[in-house]
N, C-alpha and C. Protein backbone atom coordinates (compact mmCIF):
# COMPACT_ATOMS: atom_id res chain seq x y z
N UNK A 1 60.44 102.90 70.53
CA UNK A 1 60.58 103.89 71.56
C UNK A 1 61.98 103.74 72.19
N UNK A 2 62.78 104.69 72.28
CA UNK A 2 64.06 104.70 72.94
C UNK A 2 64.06 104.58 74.43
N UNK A 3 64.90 103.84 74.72
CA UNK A 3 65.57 103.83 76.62
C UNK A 3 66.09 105.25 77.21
N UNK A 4 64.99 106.06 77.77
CA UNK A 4 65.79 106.94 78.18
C UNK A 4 66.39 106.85 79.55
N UNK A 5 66.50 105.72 80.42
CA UNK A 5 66.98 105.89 81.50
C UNK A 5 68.33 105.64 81.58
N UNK A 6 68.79 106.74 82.51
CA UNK A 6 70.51 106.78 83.02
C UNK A 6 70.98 106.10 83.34
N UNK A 7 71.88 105.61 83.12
CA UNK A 7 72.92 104.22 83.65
C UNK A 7 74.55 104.57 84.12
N UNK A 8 74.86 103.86 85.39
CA UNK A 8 76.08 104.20 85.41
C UNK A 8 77.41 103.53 84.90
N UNK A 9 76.76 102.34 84.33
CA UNK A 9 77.51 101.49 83.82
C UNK A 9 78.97 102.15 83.16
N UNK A 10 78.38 103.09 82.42
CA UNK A 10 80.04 103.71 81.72
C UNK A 10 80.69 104.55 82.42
N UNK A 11 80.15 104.74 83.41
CA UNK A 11 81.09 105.81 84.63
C UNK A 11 82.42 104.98 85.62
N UNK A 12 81.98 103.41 85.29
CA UNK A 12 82.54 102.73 86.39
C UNK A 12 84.03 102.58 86.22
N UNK A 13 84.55 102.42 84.90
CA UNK A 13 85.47 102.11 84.88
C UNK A 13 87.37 102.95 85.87
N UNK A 14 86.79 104.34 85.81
CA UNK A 14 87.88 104.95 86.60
C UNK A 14 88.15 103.94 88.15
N UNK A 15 86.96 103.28 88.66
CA UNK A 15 86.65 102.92 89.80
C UNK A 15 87.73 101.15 89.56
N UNK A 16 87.18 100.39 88.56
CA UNK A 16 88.10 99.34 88.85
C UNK A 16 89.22 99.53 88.12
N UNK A 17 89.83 100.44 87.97
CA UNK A 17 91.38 100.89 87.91
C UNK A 17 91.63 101.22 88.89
N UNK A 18 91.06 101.54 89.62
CA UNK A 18 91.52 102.63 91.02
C UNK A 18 91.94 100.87 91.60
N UNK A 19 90.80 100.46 92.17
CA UNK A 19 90.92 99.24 93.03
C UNK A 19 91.58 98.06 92.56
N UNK A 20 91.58 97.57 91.30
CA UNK A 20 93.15 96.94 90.69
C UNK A 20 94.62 97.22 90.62
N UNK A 21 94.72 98.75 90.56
CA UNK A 21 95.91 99.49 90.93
C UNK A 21 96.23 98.92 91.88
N UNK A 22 95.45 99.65 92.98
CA UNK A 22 95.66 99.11 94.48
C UNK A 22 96.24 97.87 94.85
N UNK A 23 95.24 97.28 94.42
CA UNK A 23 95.88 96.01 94.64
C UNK A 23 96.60 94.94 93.92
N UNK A 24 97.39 95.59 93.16
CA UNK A 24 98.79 95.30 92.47
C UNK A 24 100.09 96.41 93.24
N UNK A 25 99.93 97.28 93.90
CA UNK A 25 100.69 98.28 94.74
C UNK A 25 100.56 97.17 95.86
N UNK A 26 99.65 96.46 96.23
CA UNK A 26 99.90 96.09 97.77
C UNK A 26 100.39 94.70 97.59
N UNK A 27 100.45 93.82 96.56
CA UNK A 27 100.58 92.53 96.29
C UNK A 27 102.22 92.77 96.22
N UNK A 28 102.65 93.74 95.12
CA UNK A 28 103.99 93.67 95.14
C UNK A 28 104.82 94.33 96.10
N UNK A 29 104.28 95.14 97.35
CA UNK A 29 104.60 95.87 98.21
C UNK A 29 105.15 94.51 99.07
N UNK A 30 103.88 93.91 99.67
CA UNK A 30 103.98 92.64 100.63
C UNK A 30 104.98 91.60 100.10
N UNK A 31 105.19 91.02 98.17
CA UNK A 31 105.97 90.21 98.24
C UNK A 31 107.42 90.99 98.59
N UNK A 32 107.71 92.17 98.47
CA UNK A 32 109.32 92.53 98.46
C UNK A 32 109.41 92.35 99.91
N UNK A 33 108.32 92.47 100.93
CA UNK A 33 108.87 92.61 102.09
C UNK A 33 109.43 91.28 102.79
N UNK A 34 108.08 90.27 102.08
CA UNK A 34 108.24 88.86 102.56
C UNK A 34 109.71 88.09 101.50
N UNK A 35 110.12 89.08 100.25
CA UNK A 35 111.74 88.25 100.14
C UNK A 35 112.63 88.34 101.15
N UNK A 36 112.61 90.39 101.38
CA UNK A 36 113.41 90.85 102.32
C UNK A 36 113.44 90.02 103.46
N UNK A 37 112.62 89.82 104.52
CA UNK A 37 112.46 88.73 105.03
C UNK A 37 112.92 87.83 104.95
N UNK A 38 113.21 87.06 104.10
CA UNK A 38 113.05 86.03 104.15
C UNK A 38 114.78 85.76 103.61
N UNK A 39 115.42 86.39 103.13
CA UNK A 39 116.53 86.88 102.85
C UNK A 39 117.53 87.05 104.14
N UNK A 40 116.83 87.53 105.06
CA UNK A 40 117.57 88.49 106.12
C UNK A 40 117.30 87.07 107.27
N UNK A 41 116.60 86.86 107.13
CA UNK A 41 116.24 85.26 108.46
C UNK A 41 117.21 84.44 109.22
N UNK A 42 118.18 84.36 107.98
CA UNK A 42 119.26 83.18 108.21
C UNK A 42 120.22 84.23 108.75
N UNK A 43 120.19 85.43 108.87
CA UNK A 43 121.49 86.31 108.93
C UNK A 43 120.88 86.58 110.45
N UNK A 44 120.05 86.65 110.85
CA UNK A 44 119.36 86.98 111.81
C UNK A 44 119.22 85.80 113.03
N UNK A 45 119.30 84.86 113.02
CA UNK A 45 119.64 83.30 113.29
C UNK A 45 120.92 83.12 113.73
N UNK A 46 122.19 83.31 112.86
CA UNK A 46 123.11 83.41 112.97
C UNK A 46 123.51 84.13 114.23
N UNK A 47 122.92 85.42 113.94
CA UNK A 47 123.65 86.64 115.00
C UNK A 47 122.79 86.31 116.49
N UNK A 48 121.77 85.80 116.30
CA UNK A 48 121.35 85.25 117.48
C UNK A 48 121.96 83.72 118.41
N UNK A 49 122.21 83.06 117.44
CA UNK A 49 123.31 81.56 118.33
C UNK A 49 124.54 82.68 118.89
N UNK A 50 124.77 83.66 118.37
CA UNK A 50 126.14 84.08 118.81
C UNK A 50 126.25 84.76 119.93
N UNK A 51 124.84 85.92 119.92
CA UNK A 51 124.56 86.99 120.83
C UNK A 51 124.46 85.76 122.24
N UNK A 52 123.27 84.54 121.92
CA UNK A 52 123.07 83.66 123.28
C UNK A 52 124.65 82.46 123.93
N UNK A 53 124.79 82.30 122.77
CA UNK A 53 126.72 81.55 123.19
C UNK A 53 127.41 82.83 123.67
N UNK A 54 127.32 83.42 123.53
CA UNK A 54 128.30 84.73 124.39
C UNK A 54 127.75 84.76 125.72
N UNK A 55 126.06 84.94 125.59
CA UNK A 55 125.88 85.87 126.82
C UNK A 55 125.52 84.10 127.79
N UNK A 56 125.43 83.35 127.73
CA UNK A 56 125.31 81.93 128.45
C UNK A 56 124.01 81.26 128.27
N UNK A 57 123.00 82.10 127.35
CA UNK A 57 121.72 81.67 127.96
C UNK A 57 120.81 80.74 127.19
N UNK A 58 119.82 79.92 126.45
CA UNK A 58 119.42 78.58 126.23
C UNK A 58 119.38 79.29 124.56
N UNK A 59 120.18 78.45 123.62
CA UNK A 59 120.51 78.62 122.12
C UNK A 59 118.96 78.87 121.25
N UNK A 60 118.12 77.80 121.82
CA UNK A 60 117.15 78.17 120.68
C UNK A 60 116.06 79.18 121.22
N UNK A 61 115.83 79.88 122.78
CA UNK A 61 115.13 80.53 122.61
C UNK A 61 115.86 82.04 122.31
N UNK A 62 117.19 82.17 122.06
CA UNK A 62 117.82 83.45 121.53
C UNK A 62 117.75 83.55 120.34
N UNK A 63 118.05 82.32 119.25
CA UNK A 63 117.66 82.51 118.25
C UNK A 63 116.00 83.09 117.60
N UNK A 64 115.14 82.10 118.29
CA UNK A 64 113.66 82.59 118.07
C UNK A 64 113.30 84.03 118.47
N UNK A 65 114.25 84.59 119.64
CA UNK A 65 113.70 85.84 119.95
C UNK A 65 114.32 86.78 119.06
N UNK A 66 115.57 86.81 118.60
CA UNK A 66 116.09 87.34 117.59
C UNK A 66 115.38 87.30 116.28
N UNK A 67 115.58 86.43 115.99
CA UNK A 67 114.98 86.53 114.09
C UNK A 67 113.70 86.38 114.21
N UNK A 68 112.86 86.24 115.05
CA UNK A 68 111.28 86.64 115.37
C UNK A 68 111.14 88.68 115.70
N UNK A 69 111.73 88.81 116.10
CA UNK A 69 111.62 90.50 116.60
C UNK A 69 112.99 91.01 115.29
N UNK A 70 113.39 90.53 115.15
CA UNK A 70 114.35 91.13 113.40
C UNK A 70 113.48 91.62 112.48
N UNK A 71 112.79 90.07 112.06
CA UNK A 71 111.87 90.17 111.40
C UNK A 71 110.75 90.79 111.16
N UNK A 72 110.24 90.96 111.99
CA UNK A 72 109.15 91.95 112.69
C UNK A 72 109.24 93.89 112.40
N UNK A 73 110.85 93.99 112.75
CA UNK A 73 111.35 95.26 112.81
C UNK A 73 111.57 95.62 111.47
N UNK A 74 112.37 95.03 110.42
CA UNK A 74 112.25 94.91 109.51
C UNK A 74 110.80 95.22 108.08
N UNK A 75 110.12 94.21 108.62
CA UNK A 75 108.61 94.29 108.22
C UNK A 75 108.14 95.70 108.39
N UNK A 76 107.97 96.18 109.53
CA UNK A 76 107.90 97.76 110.25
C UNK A 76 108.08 98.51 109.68
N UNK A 77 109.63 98.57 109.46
CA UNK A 77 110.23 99.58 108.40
C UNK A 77 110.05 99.50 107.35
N UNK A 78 109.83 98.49 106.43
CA UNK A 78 109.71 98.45 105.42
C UNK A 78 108.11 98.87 104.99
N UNK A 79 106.87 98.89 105.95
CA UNK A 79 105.81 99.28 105.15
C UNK A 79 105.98 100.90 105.45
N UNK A 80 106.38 101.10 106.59
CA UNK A 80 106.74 103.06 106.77
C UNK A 80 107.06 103.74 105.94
N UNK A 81 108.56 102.72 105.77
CA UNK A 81 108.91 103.47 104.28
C UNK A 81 107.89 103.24 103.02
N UNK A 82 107.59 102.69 102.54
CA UNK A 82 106.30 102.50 101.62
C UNK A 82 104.94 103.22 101.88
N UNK A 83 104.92 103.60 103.29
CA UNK A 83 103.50 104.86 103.58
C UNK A 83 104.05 106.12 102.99
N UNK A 84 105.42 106.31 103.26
CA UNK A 84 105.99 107.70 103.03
C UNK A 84 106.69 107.48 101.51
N UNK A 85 106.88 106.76 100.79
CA UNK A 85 107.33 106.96 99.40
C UNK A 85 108.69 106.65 99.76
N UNK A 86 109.44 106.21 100.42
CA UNK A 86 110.98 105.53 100.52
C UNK A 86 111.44 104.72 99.71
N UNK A 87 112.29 105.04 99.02
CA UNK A 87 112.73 103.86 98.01
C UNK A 87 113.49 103.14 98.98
N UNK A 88 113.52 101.80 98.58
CA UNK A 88 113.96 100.45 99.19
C UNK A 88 114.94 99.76 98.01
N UNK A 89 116.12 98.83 98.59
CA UNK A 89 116.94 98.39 97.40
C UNK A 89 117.40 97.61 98.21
C-alpha cells in the first residue's frame, strides 16, 4: 500500500537558503565594520591626545571620549549605508 500523505519536507529548501544567505550578508557585513573599526581606532586616539593637549583638559579621558564616540559614529554609518545599499571601500 502506498504513503499517501503530504510532506513538506521538499518545499523547505528555498527557506534554508533564505536564512544562510542571511546570515553570511550579516557575518560579513559586521566583520568589515569591526576591521573598519578597528583600522580607524589608532587614528582616532591620536586626534584625541591632540584635540585634549590643545584644549588643557585630562589626556586619557579625551582620548576615550574620542575614539569611543568615533567609533560608534562610524559603526552608525556604516550599517545605514548597508540598510540602503551604499557601497563602502
Amino acid at each position: 500500500m502506498p504513503h499517501l500523505q503530504p510532506h513538506r519536507q521538499n518545499r523547505v529548501g528555498w527557506l534554508r537558503a533564505a536564512v544562510l544567505g542571511a546570515n553570511d550578508g550579516i557575518v560579513s557585513t559586521s566583520s568589515l565594520i569591526s576591521r573598519a573599526a578597528r583600522q580607524q581606532t589608532p587614528h582616532l586616539a591620536i586626534l584625541g591626545a591632540i584635540s585634549t593637549y590643545l584644549s588643557g583638559a585630562k589626556m586619557v579621558i579625551g582620548i576615550a571620549r574620542v575614539s569611543f564616540w568615533g567609533a560608534l559614529a562610524m559603526s552608525v554609518t556604516a550599517l545605514v549605508g548597508f540598510a540602503f545599499d551604499a557601497a563602502m571601500s
